[in-house]
N, C-alpha and C. Protein backbone atom coordinates (compact mmCIF):
# COMPACT_ATOMS: atom_id res chain seq x y z
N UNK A 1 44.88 91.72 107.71
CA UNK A 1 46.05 92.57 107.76
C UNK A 1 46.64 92.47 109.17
N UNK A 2 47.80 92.37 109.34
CA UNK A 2 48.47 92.42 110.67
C UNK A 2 49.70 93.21 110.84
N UNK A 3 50.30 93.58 111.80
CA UNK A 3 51.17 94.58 112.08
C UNK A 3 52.73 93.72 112.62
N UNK A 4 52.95 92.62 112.17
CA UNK A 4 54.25 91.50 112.56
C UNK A 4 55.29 92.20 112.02
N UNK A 5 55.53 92.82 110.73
CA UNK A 5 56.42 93.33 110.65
C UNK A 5 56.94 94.49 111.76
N UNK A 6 55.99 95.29 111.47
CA UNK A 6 56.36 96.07 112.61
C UNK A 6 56.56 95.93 113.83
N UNK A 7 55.88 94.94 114.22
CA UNK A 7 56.13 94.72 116.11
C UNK A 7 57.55 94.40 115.72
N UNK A 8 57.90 93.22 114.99
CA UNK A 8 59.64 92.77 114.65
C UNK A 8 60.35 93.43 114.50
N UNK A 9 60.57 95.17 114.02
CA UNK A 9 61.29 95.96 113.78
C UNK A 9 61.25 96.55 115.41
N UNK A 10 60.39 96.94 115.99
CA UNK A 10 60.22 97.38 117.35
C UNK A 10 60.76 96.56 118.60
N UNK A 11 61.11 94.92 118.24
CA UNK A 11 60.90 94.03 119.48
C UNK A 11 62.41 94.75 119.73
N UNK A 12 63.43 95.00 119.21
CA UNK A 12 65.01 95.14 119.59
C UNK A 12 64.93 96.65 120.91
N UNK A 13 64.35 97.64 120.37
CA UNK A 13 63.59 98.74 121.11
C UNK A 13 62.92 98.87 122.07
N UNK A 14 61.94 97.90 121.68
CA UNK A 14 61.44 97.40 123.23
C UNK A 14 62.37 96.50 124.10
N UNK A 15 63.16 95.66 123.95
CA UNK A 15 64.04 94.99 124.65
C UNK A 15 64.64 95.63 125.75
N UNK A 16 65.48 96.88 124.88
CA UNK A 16 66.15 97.57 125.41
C UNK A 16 65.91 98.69 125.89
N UNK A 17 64.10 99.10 126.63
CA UNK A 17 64.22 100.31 126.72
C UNK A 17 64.37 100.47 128.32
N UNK A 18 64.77 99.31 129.03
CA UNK A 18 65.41 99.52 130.18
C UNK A 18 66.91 100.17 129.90
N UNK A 19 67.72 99.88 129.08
CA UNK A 19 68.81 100.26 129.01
C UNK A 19 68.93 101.83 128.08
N UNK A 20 68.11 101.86 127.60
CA UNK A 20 68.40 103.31 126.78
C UNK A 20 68.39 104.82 128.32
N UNK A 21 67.81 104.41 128.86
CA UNK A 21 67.56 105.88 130.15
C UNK A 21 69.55 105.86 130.26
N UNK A 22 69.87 104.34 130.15
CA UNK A 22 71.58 104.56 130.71
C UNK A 22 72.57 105.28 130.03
N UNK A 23 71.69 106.01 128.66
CA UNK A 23 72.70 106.36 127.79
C UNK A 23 73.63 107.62 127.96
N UNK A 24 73.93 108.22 129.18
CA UNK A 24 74.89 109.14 130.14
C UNK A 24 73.95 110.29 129.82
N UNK A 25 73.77 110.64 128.71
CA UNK A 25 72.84 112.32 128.27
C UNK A 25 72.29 112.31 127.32
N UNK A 26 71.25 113.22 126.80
CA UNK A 26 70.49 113.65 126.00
C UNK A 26 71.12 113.16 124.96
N UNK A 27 72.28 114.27 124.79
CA UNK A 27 73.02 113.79 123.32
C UNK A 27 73.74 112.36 123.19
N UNK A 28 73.95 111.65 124.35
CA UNK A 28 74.13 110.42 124.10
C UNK A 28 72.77 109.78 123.95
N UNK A 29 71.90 110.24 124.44
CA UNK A 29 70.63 109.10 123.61
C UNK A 29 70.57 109.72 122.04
N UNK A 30 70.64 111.04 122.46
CA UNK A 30 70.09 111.06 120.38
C UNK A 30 71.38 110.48 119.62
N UNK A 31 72.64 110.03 119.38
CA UNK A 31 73.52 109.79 119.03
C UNK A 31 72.79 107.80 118.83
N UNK A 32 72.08 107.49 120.39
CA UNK A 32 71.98 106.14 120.09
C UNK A 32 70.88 105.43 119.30
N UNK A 33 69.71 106.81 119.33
CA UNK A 33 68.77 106.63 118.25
C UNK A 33 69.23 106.58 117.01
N UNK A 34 70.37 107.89 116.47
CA UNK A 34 70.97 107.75 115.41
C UNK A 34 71.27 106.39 115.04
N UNK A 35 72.09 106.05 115.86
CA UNK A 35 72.52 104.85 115.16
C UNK A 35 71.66 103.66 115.17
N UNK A 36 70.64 103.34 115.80
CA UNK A 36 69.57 102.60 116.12
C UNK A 36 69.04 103.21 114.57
N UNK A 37 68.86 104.33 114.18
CA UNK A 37 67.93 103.93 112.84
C UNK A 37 68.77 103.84 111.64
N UNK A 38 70.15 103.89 111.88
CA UNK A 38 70.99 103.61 110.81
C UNK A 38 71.10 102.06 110.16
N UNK A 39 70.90 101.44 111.58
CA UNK A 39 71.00 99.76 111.63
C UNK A 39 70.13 99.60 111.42
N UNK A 40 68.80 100.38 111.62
CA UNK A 40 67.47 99.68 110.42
C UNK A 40 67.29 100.11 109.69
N UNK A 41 67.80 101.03 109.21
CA UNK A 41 67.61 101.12 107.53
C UNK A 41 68.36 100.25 106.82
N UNK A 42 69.55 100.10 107.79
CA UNK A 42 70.39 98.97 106.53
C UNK A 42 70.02 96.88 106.99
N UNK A 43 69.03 97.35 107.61
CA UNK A 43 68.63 95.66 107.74
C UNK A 43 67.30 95.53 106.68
N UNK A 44 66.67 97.24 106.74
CA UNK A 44 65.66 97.19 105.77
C UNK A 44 65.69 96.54 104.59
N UNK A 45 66.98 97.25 103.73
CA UNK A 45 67.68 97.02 102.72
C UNK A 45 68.67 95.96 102.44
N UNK A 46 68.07 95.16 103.44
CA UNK A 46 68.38 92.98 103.42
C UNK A 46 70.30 93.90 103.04
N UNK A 47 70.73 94.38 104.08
CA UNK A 47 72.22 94.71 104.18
C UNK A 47 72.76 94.35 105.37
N UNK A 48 73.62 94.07 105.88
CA UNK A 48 74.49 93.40 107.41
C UNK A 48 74.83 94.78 107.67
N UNK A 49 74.62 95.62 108.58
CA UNK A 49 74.69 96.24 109.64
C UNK A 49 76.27 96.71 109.80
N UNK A 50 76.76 95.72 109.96
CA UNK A 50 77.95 95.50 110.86
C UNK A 50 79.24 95.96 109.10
N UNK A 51 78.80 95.09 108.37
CA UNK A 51 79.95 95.42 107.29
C UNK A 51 79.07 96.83 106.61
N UNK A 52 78.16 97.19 106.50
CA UNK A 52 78.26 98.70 106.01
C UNK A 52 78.77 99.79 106.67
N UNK A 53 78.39 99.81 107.84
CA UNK A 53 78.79 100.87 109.06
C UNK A 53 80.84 100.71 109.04
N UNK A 54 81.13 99.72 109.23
CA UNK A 54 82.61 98.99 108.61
C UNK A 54 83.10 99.93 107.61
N UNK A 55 82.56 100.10 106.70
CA UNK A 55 83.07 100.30 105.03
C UNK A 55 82.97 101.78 104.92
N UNK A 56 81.73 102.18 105.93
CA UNK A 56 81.19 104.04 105.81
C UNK A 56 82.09 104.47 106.74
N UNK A 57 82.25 104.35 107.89
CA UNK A 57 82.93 104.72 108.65
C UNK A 57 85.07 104.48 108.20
N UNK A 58 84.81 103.77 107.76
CA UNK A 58 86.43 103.77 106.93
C UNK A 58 86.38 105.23 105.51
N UNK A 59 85.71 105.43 104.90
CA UNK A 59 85.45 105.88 103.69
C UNK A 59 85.43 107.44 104.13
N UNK A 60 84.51 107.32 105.10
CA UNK A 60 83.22 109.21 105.23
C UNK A 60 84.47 110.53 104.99
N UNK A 61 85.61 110.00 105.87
CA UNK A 61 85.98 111.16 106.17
C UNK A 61 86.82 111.25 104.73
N UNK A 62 87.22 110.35 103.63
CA UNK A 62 88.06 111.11 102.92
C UNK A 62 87.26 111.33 101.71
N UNK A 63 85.49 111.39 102.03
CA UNK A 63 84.27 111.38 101.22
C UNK A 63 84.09 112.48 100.56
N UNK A 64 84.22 113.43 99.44
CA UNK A 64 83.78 114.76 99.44
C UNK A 64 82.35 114.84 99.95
N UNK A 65 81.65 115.73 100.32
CA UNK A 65 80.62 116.09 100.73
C UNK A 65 79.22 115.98 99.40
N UNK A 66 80.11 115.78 98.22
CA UNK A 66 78.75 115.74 96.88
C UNK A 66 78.73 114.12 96.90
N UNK A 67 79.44 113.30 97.46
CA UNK A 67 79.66 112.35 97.23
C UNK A 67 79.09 111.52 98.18
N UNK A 68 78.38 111.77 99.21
CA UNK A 68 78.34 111.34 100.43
C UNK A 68 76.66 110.20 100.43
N UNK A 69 75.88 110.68 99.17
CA UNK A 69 75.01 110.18 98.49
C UNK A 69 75.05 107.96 98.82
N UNK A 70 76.77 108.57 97.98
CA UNK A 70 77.09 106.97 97.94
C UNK A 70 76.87 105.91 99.32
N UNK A 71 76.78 106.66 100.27
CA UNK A 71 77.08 105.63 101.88
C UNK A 71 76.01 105.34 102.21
N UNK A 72 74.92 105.97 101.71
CA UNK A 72 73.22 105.77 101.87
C UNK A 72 72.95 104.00 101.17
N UNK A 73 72.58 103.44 102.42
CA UNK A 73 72.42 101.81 102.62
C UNK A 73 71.97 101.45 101.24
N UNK A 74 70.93 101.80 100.73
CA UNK A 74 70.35 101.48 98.92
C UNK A 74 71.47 101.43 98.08
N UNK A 75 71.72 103.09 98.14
CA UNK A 75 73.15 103.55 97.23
C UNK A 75 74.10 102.71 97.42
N UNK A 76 74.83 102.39 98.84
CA UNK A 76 76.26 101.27 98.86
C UNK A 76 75.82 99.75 98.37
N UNK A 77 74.71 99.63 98.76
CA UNK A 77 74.32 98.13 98.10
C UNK A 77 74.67 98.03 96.41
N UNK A 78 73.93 99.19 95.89
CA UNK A 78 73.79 99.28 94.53
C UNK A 78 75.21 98.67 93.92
N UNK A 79 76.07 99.75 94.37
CA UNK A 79 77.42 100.28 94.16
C UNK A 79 78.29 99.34 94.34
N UNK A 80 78.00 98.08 95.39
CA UNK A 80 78.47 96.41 95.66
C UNK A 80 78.15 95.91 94.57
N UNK A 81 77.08 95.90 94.29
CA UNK A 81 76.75 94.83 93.06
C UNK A 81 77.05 95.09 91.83
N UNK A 82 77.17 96.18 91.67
CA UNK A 82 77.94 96.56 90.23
C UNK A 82 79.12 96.12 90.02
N UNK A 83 80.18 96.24 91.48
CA UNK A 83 81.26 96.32 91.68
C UNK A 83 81.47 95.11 91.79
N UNK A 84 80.75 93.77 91.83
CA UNK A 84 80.83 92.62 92.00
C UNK A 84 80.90 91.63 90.59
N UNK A 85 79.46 92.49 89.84
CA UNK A 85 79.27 92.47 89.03
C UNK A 85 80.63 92.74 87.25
N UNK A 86 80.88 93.31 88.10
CA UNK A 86 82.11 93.97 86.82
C UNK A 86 83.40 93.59 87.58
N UNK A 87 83.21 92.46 88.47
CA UNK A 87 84.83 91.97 88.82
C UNK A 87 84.72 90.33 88.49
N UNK A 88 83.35 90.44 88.02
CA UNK A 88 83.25 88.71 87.71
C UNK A 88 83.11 88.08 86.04
């Protein structure tokens, strides 16, 4: 048994933990953790980073709040492939 996955999810974290002290304040580091585990959950979920955060951040605000389910990295994947699915 070995722990490669995990060191690989960690190496980006460790890279950068000279640069995280720079993050101006508290709430700017917790804001950068936020988003630091947003981008791995959606790399978890074999998703690009860059076009979900894209698509949520266009969407959230005219999102109702029961609805918000949908932007969760699993959920928007799902919701692609259906949508891919039923345009082909």
């Amino acid at each position: 048994m070995t722990n490669n996955a995990a060191e690989r999810a960690l190496r980006g974290v460790a890279c950068g933990r000279k640069n995280w002290s720079f993050a101006g304040s508290e709430r700017g580091a917790d804001r950068a953790a936020i988003m630091l585990t947003l981008i791995t959950t959606a790399r978890l979920n074999d998703i690009d980073p860059k076009a979900w955060l894209a698509d949520v951040l266009t969407r959230i605000a005219d999102l109702p709040v029961s609805r918000l389910r949908e932007l969760l990295p699993w959920e928007w994947k799902r919701i692609k492939a259906v949508a891919i699915s039923v345009a082909a």
